[in-house]
N, C-alpha and C. Protein backbone atom coordinates (compact mmCIF):
# COMPACT_ATOMS: atom_id res chain seq x y z
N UNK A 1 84.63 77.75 54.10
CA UNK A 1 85.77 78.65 54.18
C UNK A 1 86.73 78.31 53.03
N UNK A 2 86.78 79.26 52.37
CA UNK A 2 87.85 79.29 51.25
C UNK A 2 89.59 79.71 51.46
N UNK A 3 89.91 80.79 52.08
CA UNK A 3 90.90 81.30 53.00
C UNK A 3 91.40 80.78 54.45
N UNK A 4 92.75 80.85 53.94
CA UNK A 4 93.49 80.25 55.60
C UNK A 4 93.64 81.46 56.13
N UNK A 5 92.98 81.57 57.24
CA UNK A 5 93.16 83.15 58.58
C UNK A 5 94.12 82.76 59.21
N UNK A 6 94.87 84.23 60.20
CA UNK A 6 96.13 84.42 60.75
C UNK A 6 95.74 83.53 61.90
N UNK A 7 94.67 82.64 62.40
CA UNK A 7 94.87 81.78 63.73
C UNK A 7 94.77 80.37 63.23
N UNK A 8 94.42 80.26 62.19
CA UNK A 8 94.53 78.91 61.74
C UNK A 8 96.35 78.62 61.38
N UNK A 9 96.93 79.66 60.65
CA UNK A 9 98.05 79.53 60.22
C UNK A 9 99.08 79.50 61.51
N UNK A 10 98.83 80.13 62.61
CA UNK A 10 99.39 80.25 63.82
C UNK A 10 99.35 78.76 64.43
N UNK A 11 97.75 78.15 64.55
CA UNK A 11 98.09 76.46 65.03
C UNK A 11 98.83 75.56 63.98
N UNK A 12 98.73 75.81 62.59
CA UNK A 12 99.59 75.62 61.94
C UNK A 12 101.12 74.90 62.18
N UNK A 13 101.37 76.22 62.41
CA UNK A 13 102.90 76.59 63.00
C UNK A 13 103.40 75.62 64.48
N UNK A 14 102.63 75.96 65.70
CA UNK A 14 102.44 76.03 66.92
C UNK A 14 102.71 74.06 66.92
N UNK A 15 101.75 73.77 66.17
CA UNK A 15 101.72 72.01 66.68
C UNK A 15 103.10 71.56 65.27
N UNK A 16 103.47 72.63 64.64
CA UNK A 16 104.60 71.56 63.88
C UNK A 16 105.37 70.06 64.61
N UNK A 17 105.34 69.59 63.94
CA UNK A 17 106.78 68.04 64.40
C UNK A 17 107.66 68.17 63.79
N UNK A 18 107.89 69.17 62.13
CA UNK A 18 108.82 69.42 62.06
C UNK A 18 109.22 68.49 60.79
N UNK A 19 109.92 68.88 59.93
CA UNK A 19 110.39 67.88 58.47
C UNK A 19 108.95 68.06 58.00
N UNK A 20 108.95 67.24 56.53
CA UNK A 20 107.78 68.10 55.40
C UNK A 20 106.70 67.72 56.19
N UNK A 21 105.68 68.19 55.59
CA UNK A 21 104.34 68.32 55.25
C UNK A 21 103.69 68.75 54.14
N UNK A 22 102.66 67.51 53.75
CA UNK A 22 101.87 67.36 52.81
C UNK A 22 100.39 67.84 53.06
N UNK A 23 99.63 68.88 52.26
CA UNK A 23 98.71 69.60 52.06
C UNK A 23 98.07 68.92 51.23
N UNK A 24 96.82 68.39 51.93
CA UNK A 24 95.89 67.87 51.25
C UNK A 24 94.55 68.58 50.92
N UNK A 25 94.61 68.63 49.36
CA UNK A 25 93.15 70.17 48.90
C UNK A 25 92.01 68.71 48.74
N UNK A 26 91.31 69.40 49.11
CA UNK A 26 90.30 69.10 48.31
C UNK A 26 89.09 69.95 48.08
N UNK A 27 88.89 70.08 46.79
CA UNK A 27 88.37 71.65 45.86
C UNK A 27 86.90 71.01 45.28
N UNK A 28 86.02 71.72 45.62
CA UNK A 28 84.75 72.16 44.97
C UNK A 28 84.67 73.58 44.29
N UNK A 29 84.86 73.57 42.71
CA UNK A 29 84.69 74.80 42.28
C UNK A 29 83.66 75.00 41.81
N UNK A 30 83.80 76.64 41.67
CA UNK A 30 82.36 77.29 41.28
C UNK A 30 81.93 76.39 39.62
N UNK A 31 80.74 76.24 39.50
CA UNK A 31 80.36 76.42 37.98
C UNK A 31 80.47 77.43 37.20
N UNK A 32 80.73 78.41 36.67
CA UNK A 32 80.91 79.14 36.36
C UNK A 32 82.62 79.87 35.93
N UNK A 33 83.15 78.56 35.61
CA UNK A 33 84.25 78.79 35.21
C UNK A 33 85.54 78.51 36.07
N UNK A 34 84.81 77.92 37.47
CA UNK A 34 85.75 77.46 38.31
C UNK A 34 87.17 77.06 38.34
N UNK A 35 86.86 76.02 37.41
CA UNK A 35 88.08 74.70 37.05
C UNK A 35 88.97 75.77 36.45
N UNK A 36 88.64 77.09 35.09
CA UNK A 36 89.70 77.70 34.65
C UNK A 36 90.00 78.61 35.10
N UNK A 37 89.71 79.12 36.38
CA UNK A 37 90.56 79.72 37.21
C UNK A 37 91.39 78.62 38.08
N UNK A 38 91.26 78.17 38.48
CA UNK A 38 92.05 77.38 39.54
C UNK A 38 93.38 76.86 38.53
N UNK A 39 93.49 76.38 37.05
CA UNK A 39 94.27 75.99 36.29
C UNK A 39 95.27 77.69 35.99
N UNK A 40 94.15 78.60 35.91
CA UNK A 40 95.47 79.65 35.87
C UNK A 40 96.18 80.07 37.52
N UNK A 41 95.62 79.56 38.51
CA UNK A 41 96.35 79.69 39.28
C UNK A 41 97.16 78.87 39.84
N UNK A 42 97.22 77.52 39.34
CA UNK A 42 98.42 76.45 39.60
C UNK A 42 99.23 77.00 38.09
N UNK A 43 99.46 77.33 37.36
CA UNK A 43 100.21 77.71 36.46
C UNK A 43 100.98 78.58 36.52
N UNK A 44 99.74 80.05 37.65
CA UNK A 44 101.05 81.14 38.14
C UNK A 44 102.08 80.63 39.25
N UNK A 45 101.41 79.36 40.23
CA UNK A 45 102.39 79.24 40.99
C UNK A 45 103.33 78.48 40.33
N UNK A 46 103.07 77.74 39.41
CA UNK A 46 104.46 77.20 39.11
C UNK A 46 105.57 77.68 38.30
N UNK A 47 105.40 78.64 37.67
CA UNK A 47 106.04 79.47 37.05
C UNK A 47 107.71 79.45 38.05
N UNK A 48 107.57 80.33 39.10
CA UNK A 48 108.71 80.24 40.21
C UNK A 48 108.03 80.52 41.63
N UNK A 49 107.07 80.45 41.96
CA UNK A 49 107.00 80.53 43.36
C UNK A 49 107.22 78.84 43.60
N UNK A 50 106.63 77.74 43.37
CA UNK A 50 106.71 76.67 43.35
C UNK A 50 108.28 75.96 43.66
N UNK A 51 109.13 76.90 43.08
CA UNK A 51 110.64 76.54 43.00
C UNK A 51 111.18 77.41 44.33
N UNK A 52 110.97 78.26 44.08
CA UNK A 52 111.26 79.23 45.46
C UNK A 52 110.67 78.69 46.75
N UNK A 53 109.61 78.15 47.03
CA UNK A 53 109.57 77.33 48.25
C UNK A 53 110.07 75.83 48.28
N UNK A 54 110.10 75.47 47.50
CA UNK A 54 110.59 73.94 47.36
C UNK A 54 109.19 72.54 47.31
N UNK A 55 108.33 74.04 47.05
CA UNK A 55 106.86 73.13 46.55
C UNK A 55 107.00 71.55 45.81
N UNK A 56 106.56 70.08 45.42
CA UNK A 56 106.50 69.46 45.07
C UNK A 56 104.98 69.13 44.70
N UNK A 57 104.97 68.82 43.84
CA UNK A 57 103.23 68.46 43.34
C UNK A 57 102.96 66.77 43.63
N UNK A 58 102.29 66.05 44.43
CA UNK A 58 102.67 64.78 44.72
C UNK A 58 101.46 63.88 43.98
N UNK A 59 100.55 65.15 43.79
CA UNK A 59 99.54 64.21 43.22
C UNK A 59 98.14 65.50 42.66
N UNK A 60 97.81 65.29 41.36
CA UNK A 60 96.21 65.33 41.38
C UNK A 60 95.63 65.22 40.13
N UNK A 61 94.18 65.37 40.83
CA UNK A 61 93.34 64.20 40.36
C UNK A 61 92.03 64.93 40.02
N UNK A 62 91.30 64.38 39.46
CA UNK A 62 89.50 64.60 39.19
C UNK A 62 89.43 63.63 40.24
N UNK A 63 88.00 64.09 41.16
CA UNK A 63 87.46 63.66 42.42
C UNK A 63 86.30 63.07 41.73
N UNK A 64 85.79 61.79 41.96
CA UNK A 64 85.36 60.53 41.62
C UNK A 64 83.51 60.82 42.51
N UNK A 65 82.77 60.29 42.13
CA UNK A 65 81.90 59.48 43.45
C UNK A 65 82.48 58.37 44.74
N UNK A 66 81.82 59.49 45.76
CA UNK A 66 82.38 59.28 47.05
C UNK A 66 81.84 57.59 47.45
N UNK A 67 82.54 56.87 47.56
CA UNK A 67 81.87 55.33 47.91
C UNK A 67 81.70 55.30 49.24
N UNK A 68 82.12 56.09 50.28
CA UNK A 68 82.00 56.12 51.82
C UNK A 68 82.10 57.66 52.39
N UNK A 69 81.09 58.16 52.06
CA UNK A 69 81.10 59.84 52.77
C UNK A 69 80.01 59.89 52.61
N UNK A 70 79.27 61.17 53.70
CA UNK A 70 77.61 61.63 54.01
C UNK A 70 77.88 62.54 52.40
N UNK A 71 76.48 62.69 52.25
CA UNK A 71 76.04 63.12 50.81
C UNK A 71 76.44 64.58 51.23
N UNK A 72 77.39 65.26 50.05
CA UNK A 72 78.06 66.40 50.04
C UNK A 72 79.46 66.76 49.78
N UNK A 73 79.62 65.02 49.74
CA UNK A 73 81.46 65.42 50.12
C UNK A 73 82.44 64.70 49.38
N UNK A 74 81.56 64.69 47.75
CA UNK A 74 82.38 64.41 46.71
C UNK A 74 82.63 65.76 45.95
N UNK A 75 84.34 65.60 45.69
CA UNK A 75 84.80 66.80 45.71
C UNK A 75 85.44 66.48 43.80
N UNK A 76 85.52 68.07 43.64
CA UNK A 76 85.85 67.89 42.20
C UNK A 76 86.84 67.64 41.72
N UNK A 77 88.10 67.62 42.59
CA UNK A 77 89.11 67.63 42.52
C UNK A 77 90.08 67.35 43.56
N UNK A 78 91.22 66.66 43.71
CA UNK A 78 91.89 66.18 44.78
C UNK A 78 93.89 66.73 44.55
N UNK A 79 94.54 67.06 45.45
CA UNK A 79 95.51 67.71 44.84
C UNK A 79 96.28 67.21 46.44
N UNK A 80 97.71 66.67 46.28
CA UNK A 80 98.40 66.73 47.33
C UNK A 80 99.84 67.78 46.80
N UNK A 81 100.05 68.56 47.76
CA UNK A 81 101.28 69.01 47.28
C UNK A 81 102.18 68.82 48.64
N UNK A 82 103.51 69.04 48.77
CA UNK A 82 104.78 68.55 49.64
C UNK A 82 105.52 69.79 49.77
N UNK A 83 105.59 69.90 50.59
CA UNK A 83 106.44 71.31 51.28
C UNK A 83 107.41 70.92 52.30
N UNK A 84 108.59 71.14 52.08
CA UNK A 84 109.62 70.89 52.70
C UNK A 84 109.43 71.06 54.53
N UNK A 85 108.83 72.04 54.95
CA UNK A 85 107.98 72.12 56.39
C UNK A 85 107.27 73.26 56.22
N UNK A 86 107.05 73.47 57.24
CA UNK A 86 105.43 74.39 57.65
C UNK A 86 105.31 75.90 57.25
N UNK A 87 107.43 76.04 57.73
CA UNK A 87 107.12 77.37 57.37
C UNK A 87 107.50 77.73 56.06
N UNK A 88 107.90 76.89 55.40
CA UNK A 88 107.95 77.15 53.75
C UNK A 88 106.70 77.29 53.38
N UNK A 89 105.82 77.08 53.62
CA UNK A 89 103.94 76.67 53.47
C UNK A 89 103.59 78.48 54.11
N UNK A 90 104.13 78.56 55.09
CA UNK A 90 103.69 80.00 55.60
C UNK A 90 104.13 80.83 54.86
N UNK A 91 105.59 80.58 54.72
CA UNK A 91 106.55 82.00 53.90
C UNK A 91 105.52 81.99 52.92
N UNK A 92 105.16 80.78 51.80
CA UNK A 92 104.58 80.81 50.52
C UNK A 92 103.10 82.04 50.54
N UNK A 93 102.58 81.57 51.58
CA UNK A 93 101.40 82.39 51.50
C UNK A 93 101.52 83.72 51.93
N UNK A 94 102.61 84.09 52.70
CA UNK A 94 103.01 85.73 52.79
C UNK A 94 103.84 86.32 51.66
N UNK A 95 104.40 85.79 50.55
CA UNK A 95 104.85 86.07 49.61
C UNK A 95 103.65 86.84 48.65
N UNK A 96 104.77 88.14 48.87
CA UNK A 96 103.60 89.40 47.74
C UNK A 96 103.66 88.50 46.38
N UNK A 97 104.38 87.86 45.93
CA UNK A 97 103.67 87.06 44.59
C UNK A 97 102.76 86.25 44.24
N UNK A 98 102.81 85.63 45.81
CA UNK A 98 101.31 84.09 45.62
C UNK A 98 100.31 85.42 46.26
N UNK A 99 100.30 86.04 46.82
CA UNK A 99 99.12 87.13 47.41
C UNK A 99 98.61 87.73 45.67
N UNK A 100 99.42 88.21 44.66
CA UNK A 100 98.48 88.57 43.49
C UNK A 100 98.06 87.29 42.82
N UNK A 101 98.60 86.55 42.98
CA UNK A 101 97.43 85.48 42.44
C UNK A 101 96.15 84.32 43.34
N UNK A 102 96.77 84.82 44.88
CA UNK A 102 95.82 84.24 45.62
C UNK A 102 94.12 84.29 45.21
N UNK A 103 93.66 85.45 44.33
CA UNK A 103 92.41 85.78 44.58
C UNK A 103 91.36 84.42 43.44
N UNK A 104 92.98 84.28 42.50
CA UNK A 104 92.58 82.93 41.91
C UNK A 104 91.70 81.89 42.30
N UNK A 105 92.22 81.32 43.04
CA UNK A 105 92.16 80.16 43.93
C UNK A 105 90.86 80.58 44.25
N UNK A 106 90.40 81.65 45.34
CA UNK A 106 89.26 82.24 46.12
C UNK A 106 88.58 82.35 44.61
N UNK A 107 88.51 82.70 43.69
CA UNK A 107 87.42 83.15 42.92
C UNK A 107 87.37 81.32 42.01
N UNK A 108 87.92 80.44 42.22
CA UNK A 108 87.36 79.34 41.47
C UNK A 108 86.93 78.65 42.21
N UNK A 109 86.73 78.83 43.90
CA UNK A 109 86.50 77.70 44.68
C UNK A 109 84.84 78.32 45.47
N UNK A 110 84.26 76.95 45.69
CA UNK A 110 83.02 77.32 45.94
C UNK A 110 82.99 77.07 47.83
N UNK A 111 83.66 75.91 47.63
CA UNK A 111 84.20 74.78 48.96
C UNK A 111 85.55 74.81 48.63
N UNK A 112 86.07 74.19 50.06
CA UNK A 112 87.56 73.51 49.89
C UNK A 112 87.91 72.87 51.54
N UNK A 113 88.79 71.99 51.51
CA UNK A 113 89.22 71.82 52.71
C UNK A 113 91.27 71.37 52.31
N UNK A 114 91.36 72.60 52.91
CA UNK A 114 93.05 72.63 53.38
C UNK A 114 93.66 71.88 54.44
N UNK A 115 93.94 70.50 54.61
CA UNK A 115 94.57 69.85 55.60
C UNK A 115 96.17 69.56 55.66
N UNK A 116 97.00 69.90 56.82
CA UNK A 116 98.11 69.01 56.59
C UNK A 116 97.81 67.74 56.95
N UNK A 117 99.23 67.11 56.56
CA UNK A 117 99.51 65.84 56.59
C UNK A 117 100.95 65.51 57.16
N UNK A 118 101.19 64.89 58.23
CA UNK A 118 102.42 64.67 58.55
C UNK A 118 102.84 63.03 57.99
N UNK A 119 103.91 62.96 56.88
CA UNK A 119 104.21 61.72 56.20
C UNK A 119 104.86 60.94 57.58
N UNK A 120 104.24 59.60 57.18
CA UNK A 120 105.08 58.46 58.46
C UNK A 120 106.72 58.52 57.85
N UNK A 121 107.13 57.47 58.68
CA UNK A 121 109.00 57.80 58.54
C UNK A 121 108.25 55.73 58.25
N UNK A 122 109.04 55.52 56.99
CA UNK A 122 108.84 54.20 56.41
C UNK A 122 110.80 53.41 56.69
């Protein structure tokens, strides 16, 4: 699954705790040109949707050989981003601006897995 559906985004919501959350990608793109779509679509978001939700980029990376995972689940790429809470993360993806460049993302990715992350309180 490449796309977050309206019941995933609903448990989403539903189990918040509330204060940020961190979105952890991790992207298998197509061959076929994958990687330069996905670069024009972190470029359209940062332009100003990125600022308009209060997006933070916390981390990413080229995805390595997996030293402890079943064969399949070294990924090409690793990306954390930080969102102030959940529903800044929701607004973002109902925003008619990340929707024209959403198809980005979907057309460079072959795999992916979209997880939150709730940061500990240190």
């Amino acid at each position: 699954m490449i796309e977050i559906d309206d019941r995933a985004l609903d448990a989403l919501l539903a189990d918040d705790p509330g204060g940020p959350v961190v979105m952890l990608n991790l992207l298998r793109f197509r061959p076929d040109g994958g990687r330069e779509s996905y670069q024009r679509y972190a470029e359209a978001l940062g332009r100003s949707i990125n600022a308009r939700y209060g997006l933070s980029l916390e981390y990413l990376g080229d995805g390595g050989r997996a030293l402890v995972a079943e064969d399949g689940q070294a990924w090409d790429m690793v990306v954390l981003v930080r969102y102030p809470d959940r529903q800044a993360f929701a607004a973002m993806i109902g925003d008619p601006d990340y929707q024209a460049v959403a198809h980005l993302r979907s057309e460079a990715l072959v795999e992916s897995v979209l997880q939150p992350t709730t940061p500990f309180a240190v």
